[in-house]
Protein backbone atom coordinates (compact mmCIF):
# COMPACT_ATOMS: atom_id res chain seq x y z
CA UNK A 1 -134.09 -131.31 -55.13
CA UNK A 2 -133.87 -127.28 -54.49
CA UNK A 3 -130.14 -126.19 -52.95
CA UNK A 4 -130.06 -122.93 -51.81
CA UNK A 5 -126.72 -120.85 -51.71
CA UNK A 6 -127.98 -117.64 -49.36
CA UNK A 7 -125.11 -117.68 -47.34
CA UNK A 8 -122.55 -120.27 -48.53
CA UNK A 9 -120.34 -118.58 -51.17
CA UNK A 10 -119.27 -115.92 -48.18
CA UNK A 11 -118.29 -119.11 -45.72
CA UNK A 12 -116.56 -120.77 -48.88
CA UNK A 13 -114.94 -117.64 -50.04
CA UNK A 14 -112.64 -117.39 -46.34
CA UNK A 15 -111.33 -121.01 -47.10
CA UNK A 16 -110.31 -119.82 -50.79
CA UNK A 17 -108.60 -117.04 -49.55
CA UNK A 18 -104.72 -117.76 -48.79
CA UNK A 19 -103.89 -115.77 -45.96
CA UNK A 20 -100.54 -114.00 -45.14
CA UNK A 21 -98.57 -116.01 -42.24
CA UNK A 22 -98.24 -113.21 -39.70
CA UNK A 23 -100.71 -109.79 -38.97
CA UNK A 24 -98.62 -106.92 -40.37
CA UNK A 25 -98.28 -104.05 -38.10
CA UNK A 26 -96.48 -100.38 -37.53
CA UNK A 27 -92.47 -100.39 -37.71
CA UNK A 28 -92.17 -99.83 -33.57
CA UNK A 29 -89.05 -98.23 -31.72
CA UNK A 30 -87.31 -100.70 -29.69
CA UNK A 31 -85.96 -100.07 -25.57
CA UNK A 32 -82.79 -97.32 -26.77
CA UNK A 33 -82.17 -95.73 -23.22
CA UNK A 34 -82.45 -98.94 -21.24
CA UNK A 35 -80.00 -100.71 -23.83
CA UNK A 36 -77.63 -97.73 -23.31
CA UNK A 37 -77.50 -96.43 -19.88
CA UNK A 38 -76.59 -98.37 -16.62
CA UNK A 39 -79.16 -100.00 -14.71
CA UNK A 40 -79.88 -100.30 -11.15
CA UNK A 41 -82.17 -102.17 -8.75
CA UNK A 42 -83.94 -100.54 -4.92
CA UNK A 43 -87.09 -102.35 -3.10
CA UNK A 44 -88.54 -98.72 -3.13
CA UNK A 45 -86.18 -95.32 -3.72
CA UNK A 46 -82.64 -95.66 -5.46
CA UNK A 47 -80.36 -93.56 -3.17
CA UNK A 48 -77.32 -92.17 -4.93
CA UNK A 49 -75.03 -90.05 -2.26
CA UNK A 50 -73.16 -87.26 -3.22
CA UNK A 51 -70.52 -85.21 -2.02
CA UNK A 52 -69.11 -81.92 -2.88
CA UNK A 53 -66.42 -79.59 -0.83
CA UNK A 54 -65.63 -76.03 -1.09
CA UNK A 55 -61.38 -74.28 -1.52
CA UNK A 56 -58.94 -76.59 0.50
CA UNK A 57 -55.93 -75.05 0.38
CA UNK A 58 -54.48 -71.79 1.80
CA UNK A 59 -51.83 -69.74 2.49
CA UNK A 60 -49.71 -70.72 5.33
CA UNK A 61 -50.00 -69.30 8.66
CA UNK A 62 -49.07 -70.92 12.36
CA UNK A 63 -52.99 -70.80 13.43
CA UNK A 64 -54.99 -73.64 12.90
CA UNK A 65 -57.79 -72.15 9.94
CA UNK A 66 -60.24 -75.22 9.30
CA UNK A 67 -61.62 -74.23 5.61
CA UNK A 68 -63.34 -77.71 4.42
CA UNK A 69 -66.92 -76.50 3.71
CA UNK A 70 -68.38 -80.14 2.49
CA UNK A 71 -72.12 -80.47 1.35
CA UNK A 72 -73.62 -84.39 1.21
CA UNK A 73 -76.74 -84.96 -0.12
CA UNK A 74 -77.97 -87.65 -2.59
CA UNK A 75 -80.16 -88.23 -5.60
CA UNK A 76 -83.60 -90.08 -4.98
CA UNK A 77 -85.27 -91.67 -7.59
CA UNK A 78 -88.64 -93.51 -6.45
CA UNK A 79 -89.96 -96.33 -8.32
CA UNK A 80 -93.06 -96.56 -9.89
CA UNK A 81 -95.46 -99.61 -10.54
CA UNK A 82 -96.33 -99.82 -14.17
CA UNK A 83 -98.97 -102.41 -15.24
CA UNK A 84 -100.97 -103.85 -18.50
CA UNK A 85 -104.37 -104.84 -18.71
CA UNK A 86 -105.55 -106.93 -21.81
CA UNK A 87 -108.72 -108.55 -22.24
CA UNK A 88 -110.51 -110.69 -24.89
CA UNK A 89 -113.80 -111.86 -25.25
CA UNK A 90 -115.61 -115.18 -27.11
CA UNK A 91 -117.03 -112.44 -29.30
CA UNK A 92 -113.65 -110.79 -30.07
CA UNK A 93 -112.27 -113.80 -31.05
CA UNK A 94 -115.10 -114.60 -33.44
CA UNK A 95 -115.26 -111.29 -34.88
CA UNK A 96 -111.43 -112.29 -36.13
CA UNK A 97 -111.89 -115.64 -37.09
CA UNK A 98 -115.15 -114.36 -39.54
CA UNK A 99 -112.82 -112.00 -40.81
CA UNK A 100 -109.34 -113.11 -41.17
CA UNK A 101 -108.38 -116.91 -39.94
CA UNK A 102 -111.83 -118.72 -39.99
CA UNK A 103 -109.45 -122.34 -39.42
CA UNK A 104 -108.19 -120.94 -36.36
CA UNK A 105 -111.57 -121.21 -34.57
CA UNK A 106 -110.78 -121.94 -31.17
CA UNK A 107 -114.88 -121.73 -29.55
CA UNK A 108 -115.29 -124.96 -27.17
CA UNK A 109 -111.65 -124.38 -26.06
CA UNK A 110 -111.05 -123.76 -22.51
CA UNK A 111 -109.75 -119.97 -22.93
CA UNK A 112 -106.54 -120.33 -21.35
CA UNK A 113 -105.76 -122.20 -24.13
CA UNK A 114 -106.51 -119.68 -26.68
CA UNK A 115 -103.64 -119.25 -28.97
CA UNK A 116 -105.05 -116.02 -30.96
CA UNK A 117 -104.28 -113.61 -27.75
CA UNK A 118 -100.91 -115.01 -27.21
CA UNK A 119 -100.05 -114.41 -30.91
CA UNK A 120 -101.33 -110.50 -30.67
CA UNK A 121 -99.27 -110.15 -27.43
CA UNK A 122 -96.31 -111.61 -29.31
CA UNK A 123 -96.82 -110.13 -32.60
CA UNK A 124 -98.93 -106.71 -32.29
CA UNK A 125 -98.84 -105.75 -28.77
CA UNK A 126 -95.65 -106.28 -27.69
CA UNK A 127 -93.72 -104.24 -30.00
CA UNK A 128 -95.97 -101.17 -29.76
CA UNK A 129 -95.46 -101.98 -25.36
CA UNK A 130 -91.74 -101.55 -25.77
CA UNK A 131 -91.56 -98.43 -28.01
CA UNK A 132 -94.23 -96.92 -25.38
CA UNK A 133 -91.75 -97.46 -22.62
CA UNK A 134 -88.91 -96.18 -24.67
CA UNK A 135 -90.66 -93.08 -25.18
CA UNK A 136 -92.04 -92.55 -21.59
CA UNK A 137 -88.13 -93.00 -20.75
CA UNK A 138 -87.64 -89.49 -22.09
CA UNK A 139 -90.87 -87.56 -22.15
CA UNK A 140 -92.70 -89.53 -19.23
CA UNK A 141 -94.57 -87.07 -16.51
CA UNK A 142 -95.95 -89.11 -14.13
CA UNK A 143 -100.14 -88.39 -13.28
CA UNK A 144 -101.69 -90.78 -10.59
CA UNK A 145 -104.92 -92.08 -12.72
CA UNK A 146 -108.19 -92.00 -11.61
CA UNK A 147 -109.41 -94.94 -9.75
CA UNK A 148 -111.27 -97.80 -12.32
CA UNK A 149 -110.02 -95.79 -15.49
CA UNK A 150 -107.23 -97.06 -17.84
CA UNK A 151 -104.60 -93.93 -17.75
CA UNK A 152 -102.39 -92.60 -20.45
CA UNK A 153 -99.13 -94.55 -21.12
CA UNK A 154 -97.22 -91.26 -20.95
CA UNK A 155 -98.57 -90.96 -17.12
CA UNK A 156 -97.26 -93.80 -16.04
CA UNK A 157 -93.61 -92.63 -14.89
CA UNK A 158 -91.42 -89.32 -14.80
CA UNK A 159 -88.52 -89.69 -17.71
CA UNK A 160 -85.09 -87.90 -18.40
CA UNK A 161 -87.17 -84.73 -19.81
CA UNK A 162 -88.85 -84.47 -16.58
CA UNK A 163 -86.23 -85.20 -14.51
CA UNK A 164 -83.93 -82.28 -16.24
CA UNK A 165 -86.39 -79.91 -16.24
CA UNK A 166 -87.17 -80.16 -12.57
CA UNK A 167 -83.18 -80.35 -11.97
CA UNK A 168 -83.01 -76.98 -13.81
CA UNK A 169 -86.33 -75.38 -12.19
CA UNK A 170 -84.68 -75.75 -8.90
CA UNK A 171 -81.24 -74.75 -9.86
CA UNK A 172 -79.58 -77.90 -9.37
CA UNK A 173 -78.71 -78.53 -12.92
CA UNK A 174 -76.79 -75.21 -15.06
CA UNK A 175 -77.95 -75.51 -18.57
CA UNK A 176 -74.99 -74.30 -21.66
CA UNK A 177 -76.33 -72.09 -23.72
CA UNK A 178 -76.10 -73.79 -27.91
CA UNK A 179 -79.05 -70.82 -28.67
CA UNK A 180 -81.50 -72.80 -31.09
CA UNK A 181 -80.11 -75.40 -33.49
CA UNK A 182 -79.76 -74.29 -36.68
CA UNK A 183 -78.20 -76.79 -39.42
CA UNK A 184 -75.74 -74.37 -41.34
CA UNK A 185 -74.05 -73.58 -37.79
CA UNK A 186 -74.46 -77.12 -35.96
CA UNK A 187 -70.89 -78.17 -36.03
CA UNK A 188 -69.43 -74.95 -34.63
CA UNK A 189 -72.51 -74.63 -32.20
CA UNK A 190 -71.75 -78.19 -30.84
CA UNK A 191 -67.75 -77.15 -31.01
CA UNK A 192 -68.40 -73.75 -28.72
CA UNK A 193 -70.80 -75.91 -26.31
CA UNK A 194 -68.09 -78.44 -25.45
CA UNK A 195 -65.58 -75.56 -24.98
CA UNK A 196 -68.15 -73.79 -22.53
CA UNK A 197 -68.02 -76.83 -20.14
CA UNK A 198 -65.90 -77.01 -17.17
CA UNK A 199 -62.20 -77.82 -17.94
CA UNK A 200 -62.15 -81.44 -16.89
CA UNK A 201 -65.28 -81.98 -18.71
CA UNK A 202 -64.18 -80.48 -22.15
CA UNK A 203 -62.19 -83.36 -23.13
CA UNK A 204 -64.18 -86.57 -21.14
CA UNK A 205 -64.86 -89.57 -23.50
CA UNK A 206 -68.49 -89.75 -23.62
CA UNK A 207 -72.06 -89.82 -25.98
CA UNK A 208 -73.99 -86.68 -26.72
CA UNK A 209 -77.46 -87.29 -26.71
CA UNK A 210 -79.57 -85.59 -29.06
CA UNK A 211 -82.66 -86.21 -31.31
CA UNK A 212 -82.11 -87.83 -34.81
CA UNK A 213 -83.23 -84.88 -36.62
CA UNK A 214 -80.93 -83.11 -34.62
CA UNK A 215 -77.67 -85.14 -35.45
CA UNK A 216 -78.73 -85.13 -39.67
CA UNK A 217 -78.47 -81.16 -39.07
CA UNK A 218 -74.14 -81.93 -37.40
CA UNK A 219 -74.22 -84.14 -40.21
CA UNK A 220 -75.24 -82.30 -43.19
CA UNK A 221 -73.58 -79.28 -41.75
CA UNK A 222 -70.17 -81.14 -41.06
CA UNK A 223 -70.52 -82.76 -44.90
CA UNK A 224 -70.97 -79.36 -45.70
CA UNK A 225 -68.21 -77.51 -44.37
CA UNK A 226 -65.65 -80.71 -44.81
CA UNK A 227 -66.96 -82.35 -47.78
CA UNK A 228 -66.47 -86.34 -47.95
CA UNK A 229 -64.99 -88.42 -51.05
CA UNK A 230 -62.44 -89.39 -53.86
CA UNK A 231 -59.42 -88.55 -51.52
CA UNK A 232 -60.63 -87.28 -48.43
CA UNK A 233 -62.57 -90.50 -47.09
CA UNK A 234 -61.55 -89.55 -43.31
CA UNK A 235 -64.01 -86.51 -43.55
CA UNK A 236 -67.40 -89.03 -43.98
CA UNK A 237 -67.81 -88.98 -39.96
CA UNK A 238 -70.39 -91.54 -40.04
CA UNK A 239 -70.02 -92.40 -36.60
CA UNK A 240 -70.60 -88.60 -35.62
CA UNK A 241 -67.53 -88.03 -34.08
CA UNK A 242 -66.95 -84.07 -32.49
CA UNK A 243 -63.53 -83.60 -33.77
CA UNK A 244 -60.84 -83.13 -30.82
CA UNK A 245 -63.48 -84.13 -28.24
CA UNK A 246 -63.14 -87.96 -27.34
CA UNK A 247 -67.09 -87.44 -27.87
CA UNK A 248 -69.77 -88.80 -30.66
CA UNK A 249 -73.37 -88.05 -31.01
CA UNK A 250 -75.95 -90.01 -30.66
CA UNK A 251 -79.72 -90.13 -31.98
CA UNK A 252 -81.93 -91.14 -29.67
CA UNK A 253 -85.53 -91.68 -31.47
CA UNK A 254 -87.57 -91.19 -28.32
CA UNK A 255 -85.98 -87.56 -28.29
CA UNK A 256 -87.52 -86.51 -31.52
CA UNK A 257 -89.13 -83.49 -31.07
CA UNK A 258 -86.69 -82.06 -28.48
CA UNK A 259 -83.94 -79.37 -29.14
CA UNK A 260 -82.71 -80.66 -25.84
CA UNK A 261 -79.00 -82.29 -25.71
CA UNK A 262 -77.04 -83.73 -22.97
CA UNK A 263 -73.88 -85.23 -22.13
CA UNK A 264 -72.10 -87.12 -18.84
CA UNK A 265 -68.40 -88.75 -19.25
CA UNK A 266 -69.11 -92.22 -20.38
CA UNK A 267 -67.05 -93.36 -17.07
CA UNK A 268 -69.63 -92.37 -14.91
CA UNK A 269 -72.54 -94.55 -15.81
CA UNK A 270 -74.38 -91.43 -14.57
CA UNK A 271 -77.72 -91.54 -16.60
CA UNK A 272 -79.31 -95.06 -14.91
CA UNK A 273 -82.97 -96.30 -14.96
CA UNK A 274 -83.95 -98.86 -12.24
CA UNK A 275 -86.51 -101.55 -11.64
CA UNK A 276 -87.36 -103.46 -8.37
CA UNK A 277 -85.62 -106.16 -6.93
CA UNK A 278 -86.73 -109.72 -7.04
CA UNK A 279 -89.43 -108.56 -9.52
CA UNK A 280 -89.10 -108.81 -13.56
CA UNK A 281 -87.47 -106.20 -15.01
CA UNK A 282 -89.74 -106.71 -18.16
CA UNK A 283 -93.46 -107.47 -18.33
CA UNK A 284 -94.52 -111.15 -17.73
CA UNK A 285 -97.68 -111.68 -18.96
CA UNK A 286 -100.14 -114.37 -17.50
CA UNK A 287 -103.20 -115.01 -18.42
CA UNK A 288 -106.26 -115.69 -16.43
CA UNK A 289 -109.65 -117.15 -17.61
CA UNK A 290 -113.51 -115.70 -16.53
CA UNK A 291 -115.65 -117.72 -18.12
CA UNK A 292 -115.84 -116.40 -21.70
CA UNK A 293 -113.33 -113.80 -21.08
CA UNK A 294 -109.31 -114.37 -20.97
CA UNK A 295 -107.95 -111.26 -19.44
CA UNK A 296 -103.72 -110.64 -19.58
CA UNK A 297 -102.14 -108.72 -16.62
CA UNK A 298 -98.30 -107.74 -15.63
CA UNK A 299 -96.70 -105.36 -13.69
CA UNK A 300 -93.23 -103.78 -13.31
CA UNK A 301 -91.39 -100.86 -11.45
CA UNK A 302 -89.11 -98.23 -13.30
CA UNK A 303 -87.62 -95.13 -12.49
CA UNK A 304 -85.27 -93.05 -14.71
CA UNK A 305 -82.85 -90.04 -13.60
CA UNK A 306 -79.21 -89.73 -12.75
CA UNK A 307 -77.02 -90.02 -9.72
CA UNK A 308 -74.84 -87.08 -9.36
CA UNK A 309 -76.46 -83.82 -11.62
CA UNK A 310 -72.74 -82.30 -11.52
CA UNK A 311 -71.70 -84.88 -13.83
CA UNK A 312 -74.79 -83.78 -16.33
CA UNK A 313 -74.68 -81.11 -18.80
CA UNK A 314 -77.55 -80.22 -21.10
CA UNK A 315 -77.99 -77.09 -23.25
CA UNK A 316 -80.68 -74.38 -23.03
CA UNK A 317 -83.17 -75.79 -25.32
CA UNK A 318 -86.01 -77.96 -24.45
């Protein structure tokens, strides 16, 4: 009897093998702004009114003097639609079951009941989905894509950046100057900011938002100029705290790269993101079968801005 081995210790080998119990993938960002500012919901535009008025009172005299100059107008933020498109083939499938889980051969299956794309959604896709979104939240510009090509993720809606920028291009937002951030000046920088703001402003409880390189530099700076330690514990200021404020810092990740910081009075709820009502505010995936082909689609509706600018200040840095 002749037995020949061409191509059997390769199939044996992947059943030797003890494979890990999960893919390993990138450390992602999770959803920061949408777990930390107020949302809303609008079928298509979020209209947020505003009102201002001009000197009421006077000095006395007999005449009547009408002096109410009052300006309404309101902040419009429209929604976009936001979608994901996943497909998998027979082939891709196999390509990963040679490779990596050879027992999880799923090939005679009806495709809807795949479980390999359902795992990458849960485990590999989903993760990197959120930390895209989180990202878009703040340096989003919004680019209509061109029709039967997959755009860029960072197209897909306008963020906070945008929305600032714009705000300030058209002279509806007044930026404070800080000058560039510098580390070994970061405390007093932040300090003369916060005194530059209007009075009833200066001492609002609130967040300032910053990136977390940023808030190391009021950190390191602070631990430098204070010191922490045997005896003066009280000087650590883990939680970032702007000394005779009623305001902290915060480090947003998707701001990394940005010398831009901004702050509203936490009573406000000012900074807001908002999805479409009576649709999911997250994506729901569902999968649909094509002969060999399983395809994943979803769609949602964001929109990210704020509802009264005079309640926003930001500094001159972008």
């Amino acid at each position: 009897m002749s037995l020949t081995l061409d191509a059997a210790p390769a199939g044996l080998n992947q059943f030797a093998v003890t494979k890990a119990p999960m893919i390993q993938a990138k450390l992602r960002q999770g959803l920061e702004f949408e777990n930390l500012m107020t949302p809303r919901s609008a079928d298509r535009v979020y209209s947020a009114p505003n009102a201002t008025s001009g000197d009421l009172v006077q000095p006395y005299q007999w005449q009547f003097t009408p002096n109410n100059a009052d300006e309404i107008s309101a902040e419009e933020l429209y929604l976009r639609k936001i979608k994901l498109d996943i497909q998998m083939t027979a082939d891709d499938l196999e390509k990963f079951w040679d490779s990596y889980m050879v027992e999880w051969h799923e090939i005679g299956k009806d495709p809807i009941e795949w479980s390999f794309p359902r795992y990458m959604y849960e485990q590999v896709y989903l993760p990197k989905i959120l930390e895209e979104m989180n990202k878009n939240a703040w340096s989003g510009t919004y680019s209509a894509p061109t029709p039967g090509s997959a755009g860029l993720s960072v197209n897909s809606v306008d963020g906070y950046k945008k929305k600032i920028e714009d705000a300030v291009t058209a002279g509806d937002l007044t930026e404070y100057a800080t000058g560039a951030l510098v580390e070994s000046t970061m405390v007093s920088q932040i300090e003369s900011w916060i005194d530059s703001l209007p009075i009833p402003y200066r001492d609002a409880q609130g967040s300032i938002y910053m990136s977390p390189t940023n808030a190391k530099k009021y950190y390191r700076n602070y631990r430098s100029e204070f010191g922490y330690g045997a005896g003066v514990d009280n000087n650590a200021n883990t939680e970032l705290r702007v000394e005779m404020t009623n305001k902290r810092i915060v480090p947003i990740n998707a701001m990394e790269g940005s010398n831009r910081i901004l702050f509203f009075p936490a009573t406000t709820n000012n900074m807001i993101w908002v999805t479409r009502r009576n649709y999911p505010t997250y994506f729901q995936i569902r999968w649909e079968k094509d002969e060999r082909v399983i395809k994943g689609l979803a769609e949602i509706y964001r929109a990210y801005g704020f509802e009264f600018l005079d309640h926003l200040f930001v500094n001159d840095q972008a």
